[in-house]
PDB file of N, CA and C in Angstrom:
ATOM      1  N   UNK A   1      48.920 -25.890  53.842  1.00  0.00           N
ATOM      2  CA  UNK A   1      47.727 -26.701  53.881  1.00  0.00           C
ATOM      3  C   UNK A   1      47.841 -27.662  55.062  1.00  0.00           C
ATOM      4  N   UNK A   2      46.781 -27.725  55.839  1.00  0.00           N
ATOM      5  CA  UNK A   2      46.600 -28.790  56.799  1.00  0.00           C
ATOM      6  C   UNK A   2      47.071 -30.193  56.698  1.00  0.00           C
ATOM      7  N   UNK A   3      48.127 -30.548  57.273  1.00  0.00           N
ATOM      8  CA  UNK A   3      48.481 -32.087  56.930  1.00  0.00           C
ATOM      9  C   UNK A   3      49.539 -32.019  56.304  1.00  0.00           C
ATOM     10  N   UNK A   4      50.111 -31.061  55.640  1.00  0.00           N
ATOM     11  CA  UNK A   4      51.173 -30.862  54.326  1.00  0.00           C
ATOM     12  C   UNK A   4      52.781 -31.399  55.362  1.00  0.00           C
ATOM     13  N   UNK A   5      53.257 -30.704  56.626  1.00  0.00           N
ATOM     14  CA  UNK A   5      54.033 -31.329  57.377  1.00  0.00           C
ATOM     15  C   UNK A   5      54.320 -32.820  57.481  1.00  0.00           C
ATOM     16  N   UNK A   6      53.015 -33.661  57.622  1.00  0.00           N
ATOM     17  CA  UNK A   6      53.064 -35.116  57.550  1.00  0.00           C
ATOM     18  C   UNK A   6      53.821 -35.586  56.376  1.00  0.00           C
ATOM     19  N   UNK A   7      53.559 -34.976  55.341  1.00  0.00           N
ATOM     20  CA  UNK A   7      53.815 -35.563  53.885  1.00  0.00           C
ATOM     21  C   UNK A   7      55.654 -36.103  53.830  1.00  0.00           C
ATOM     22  N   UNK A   8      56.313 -35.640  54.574  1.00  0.00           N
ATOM     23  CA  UNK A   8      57.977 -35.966  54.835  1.00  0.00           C
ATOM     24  C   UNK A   8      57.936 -37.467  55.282  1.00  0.00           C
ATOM     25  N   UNK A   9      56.749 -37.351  56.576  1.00  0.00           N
ATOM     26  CA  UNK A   9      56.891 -39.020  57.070  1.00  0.00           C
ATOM     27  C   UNK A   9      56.691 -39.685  56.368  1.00  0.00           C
ATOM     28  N   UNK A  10      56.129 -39.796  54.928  1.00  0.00           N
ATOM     29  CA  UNK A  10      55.731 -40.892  54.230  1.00  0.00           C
ATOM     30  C   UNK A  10      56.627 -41.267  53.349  1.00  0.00           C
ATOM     31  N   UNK A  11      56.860 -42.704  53.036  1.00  0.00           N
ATOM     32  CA  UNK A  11      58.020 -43.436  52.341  1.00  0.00           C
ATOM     33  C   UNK A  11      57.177 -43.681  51.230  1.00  0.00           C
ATOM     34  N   UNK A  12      57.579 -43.383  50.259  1.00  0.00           N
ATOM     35  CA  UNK A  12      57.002 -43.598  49.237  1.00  0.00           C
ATOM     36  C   UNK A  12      57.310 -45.675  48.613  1.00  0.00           C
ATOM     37  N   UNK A  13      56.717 -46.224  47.957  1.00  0.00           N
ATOM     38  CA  UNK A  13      57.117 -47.527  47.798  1.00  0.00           C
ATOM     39  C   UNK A  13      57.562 -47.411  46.592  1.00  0.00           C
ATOM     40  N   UNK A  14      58.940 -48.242  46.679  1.00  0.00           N
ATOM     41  CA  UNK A  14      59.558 -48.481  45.578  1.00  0.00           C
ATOM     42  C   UNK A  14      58.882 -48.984  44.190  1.00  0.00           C
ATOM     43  N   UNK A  15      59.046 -48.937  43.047  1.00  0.00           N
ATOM     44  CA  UNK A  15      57.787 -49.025  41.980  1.00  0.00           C
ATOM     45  C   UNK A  15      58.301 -50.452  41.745  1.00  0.00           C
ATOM     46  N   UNK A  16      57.237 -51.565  41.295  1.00  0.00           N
ATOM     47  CA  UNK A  16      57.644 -52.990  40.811  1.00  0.00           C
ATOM     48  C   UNK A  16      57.346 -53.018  39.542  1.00  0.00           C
ATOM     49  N   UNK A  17      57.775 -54.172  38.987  1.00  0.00           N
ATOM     50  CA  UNK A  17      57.800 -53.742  37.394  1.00  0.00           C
ATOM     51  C   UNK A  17      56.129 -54.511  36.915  1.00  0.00           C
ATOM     52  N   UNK A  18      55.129 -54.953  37.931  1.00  0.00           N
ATOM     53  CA  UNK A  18      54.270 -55.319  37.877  1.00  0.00           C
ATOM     54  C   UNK A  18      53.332 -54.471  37.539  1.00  0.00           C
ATOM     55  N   UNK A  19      53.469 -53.254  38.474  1.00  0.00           N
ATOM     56  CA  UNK A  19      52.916 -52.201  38.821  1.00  0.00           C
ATOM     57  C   UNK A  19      53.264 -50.926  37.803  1.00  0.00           C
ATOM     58  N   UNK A  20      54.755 -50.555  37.237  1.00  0.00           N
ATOM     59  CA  UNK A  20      54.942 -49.922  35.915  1.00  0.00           C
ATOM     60  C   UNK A  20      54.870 -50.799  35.013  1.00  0.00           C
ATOM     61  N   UNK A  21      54.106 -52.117  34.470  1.00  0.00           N
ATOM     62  CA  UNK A  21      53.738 -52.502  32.787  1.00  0.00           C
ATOM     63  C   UNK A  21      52.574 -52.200  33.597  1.00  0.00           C
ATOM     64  N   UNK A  22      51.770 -51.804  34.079  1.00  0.00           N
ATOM     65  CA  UNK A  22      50.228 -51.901  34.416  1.00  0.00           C
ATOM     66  C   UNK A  22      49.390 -50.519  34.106  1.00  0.00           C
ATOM     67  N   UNK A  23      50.952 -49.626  34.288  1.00  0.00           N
ATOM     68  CA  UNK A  23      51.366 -48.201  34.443  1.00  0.00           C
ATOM     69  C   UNK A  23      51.242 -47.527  32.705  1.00  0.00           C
ATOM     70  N   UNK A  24      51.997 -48.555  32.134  1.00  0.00           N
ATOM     71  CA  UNK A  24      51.938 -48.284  30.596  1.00  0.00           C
ATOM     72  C   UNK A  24      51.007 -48.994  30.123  1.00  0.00           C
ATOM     73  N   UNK A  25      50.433 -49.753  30.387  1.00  0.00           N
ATOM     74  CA  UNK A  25      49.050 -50.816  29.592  1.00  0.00           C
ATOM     75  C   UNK A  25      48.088 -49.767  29.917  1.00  0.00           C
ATOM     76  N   UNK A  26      47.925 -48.868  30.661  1.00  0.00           N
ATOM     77  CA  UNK A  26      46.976 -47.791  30.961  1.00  0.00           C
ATOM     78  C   UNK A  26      47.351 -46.640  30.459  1.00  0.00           C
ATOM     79  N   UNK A  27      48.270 -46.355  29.785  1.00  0.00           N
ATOM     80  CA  UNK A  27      48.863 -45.262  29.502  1.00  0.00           C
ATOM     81  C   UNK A  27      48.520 -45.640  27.833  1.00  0.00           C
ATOM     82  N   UNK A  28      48.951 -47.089  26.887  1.00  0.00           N
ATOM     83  CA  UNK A  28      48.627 -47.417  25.832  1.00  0.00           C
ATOM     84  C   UNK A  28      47.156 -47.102  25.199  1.00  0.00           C
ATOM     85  N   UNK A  29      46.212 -47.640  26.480  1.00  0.00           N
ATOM     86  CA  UNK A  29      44.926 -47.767  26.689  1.00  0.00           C
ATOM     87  C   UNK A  29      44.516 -46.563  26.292  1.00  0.00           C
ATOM     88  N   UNK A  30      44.712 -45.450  27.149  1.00  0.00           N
ATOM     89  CA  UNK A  30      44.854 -43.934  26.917  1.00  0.00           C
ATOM     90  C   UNK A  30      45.360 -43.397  25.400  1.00  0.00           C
ATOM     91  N   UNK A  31      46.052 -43.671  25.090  1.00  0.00           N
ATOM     92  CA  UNK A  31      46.854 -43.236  23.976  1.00  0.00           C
ATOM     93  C   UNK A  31      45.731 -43.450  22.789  1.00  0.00           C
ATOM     94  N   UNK A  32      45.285 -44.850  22.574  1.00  0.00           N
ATOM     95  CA  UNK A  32      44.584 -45.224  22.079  1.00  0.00           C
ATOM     96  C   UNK A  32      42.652 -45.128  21.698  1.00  0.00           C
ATOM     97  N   UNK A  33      42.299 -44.374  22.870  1.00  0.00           N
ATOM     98  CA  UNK A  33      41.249 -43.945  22.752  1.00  0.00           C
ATOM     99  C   UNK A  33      41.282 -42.396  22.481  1.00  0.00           C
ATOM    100  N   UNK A  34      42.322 -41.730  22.941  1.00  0.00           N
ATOM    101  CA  UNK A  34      42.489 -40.445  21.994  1.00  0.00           C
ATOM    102  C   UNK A  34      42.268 -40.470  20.760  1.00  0.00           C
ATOM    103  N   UNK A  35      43.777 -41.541  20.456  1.00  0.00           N
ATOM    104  CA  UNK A  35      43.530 -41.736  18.766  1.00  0.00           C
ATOM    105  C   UNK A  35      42.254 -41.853  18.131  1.00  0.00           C
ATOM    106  N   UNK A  36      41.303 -43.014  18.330  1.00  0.00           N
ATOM    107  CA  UNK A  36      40.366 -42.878  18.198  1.00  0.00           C
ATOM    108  C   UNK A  36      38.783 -41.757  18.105  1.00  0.00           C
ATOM    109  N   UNK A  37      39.298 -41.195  18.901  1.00  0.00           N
ATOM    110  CA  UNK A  37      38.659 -39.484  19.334  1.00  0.00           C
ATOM    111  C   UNK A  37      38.651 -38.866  18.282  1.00  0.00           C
ATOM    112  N   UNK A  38      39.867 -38.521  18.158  1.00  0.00           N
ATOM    113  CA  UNK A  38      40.664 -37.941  17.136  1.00  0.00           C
ATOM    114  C   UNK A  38      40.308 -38.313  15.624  1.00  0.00           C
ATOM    115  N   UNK A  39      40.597 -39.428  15.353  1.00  0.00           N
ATOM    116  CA  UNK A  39      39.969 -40.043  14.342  1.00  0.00           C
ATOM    117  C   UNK A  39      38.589 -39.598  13.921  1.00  0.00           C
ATOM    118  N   UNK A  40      37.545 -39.515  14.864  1.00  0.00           N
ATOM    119  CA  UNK A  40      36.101 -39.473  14.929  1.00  0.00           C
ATOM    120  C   UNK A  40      36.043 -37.996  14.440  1.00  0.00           C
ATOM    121  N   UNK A  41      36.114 -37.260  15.312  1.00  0.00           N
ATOM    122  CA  UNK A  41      36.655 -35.557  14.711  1.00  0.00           C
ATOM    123  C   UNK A  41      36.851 -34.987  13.209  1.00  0.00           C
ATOM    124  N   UNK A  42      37.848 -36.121  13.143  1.00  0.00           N
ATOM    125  CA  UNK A  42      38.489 -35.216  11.559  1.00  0.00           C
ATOM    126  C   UNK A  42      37.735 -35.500  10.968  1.00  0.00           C
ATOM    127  N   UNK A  43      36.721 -37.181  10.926  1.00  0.00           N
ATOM    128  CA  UNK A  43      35.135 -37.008   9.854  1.00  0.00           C
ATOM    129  C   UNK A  43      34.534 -36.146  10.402  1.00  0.00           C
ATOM    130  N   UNK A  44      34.280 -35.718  11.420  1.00  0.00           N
ATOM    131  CA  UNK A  44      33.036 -34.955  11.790  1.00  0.00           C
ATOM    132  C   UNK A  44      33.412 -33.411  11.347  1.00  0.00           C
ATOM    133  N   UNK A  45      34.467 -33.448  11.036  1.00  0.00           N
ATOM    134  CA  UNK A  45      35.081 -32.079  10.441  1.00  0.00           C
ATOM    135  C   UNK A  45      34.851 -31.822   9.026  1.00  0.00           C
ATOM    136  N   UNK A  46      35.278 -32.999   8.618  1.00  0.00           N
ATOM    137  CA  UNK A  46      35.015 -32.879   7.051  1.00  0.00           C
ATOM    138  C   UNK A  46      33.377 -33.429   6.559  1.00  0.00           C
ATOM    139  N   UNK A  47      32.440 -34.047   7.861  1.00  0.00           N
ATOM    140  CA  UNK A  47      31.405 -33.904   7.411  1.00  0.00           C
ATOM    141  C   UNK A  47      30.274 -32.338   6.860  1.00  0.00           C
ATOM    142  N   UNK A  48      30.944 -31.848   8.411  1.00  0.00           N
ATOM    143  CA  UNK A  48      30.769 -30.442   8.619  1.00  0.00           C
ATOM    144  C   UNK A  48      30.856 -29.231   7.545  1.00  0.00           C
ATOM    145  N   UNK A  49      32.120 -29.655   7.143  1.00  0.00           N
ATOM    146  CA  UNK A  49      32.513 -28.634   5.874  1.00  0.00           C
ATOM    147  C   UNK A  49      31.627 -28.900   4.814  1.00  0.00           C
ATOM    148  N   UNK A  50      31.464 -30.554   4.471  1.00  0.00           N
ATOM    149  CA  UNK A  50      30.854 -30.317   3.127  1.00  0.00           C
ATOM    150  C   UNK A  50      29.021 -29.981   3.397  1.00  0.00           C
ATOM    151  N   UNK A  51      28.804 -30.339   4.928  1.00  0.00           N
ATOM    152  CA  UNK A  51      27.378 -29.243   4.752  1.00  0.00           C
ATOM    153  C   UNK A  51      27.583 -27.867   4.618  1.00  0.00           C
ATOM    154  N   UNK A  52      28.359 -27.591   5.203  1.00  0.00           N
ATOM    155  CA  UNK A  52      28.513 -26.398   5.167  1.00  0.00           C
ATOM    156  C   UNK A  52      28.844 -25.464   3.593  1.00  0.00           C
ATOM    157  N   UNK A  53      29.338 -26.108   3.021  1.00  0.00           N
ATOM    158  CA  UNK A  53      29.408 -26.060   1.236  1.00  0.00           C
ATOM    159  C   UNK A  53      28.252 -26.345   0.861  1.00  0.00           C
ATOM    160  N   UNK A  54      27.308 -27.487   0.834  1.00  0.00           N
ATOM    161  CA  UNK A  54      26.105 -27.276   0.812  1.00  0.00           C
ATOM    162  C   UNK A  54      25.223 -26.203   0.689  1.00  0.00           C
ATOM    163  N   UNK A  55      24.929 -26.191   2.057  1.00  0.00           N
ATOM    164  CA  UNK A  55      24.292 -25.283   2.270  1.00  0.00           C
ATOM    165  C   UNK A  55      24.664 -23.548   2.010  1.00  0.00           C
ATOM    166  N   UNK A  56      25.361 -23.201   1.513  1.00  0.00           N
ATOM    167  CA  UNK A  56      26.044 -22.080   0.869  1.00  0.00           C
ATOM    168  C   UNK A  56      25.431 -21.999  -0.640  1.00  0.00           C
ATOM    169  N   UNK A  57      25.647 -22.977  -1.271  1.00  0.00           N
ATOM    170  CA  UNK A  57      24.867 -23.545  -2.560  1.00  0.00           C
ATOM    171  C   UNK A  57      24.265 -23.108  -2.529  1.00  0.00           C
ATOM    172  N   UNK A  58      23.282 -23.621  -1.265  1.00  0.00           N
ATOM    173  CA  UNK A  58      21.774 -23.521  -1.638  1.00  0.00           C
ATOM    174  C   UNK A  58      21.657 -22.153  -1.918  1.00  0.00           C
ATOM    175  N   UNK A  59      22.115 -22.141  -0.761  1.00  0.00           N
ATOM    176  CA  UNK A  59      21.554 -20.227  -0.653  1.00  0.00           C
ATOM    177  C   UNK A  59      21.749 -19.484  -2.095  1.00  0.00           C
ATOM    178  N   UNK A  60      23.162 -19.774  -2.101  1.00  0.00           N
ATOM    179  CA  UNK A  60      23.433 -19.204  -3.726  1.00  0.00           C
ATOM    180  C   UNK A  60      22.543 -19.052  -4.844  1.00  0.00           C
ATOM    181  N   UNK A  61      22.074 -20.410  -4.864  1.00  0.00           N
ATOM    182  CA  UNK A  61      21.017 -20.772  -6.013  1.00  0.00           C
ATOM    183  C   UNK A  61      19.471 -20.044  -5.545  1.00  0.00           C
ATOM    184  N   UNK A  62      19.265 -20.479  -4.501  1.00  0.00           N
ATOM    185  CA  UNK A  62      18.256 -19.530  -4.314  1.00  0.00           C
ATOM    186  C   UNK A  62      17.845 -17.788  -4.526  1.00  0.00           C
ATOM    187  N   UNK A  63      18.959 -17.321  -4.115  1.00  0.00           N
ATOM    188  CA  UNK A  63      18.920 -15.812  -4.585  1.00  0.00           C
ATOM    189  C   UNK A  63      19.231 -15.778  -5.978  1.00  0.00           C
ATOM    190  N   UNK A  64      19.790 -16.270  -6.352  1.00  0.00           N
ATOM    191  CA  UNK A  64      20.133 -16.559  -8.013  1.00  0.00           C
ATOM    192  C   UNK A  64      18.706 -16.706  -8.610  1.00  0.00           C
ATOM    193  N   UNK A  65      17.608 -17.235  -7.890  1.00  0.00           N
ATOM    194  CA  UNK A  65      16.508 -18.013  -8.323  1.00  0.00           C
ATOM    195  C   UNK A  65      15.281 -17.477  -8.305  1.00  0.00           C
ATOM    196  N   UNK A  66      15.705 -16.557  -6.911  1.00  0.00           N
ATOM    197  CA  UNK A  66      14.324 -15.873  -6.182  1.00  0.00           C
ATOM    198  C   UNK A  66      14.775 -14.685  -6.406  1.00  0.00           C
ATOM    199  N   UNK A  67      14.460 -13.891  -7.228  1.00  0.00           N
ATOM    200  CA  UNK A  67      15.079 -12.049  -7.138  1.00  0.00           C
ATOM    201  C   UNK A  67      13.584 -11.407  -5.938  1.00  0.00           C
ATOM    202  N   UNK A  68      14.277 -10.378  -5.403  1.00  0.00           N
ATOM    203  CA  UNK A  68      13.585  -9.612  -4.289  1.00  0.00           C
ATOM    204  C   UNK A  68      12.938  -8.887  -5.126  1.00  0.00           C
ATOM    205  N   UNK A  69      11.122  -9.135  -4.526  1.00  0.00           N
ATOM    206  CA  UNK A  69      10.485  -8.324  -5.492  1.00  0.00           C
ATOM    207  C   UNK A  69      10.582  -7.223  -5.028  1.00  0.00           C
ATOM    208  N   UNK A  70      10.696  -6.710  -4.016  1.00  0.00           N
ATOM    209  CA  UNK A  70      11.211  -5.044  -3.901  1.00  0.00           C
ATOM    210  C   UNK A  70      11.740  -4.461  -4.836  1.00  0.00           C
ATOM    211  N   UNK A  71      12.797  -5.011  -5.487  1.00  0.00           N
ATOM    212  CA  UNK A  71      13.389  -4.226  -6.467  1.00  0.00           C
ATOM    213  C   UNK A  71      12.530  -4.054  -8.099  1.00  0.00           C
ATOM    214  N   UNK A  72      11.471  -5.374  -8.204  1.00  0.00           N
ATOM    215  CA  UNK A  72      10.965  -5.480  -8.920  1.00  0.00           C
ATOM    216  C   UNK A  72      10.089  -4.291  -9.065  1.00  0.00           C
ATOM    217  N   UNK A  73       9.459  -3.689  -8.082  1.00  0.00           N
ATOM    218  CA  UNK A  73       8.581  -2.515  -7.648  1.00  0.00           C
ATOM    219  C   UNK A  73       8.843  -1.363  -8.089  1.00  0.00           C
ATOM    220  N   UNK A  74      10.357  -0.824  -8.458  1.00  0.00           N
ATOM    221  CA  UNK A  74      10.921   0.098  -8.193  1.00  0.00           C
ATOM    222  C   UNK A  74      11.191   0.515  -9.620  1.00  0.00           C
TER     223      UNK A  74
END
């Protein structure tokens, strides 16, 4: 890649400990809105399921409820 040669000349700067707690306060930060994410999810998971049980019900009850008059015909 174009430029990739240069990359030797550069000195990288030694890390200060200003600069790694700033490093982990952003990394906490991070950690923490996952969690949160995450958190949000597993209701939206188990909201999910119990429509989803729901609505299975229904259906259930409905054919249980409504017989196909086709067969009634026959």
């Amino acid at each position: 890649m174009a430029g990739d040669e240069r990359l030797d000349e550069i000195i990288p700067t030694p890390p200060t400990l200003e600069r790694l707690e700033e490093i982990v306060s952003l990394a906490e930060q991070r950690c923490k809105r996952a969690k949160h994410k995450l958190d949000l999810a597993a209701g939206e998971i188990i909201d999910a399921d119990t429509a989803l049980e729901r609505a299975k019900a229904a259906r259930t009850d409905w054919i249980a409820n409504n017989p196909d008059p086709q067969l009634m015909m026959l």
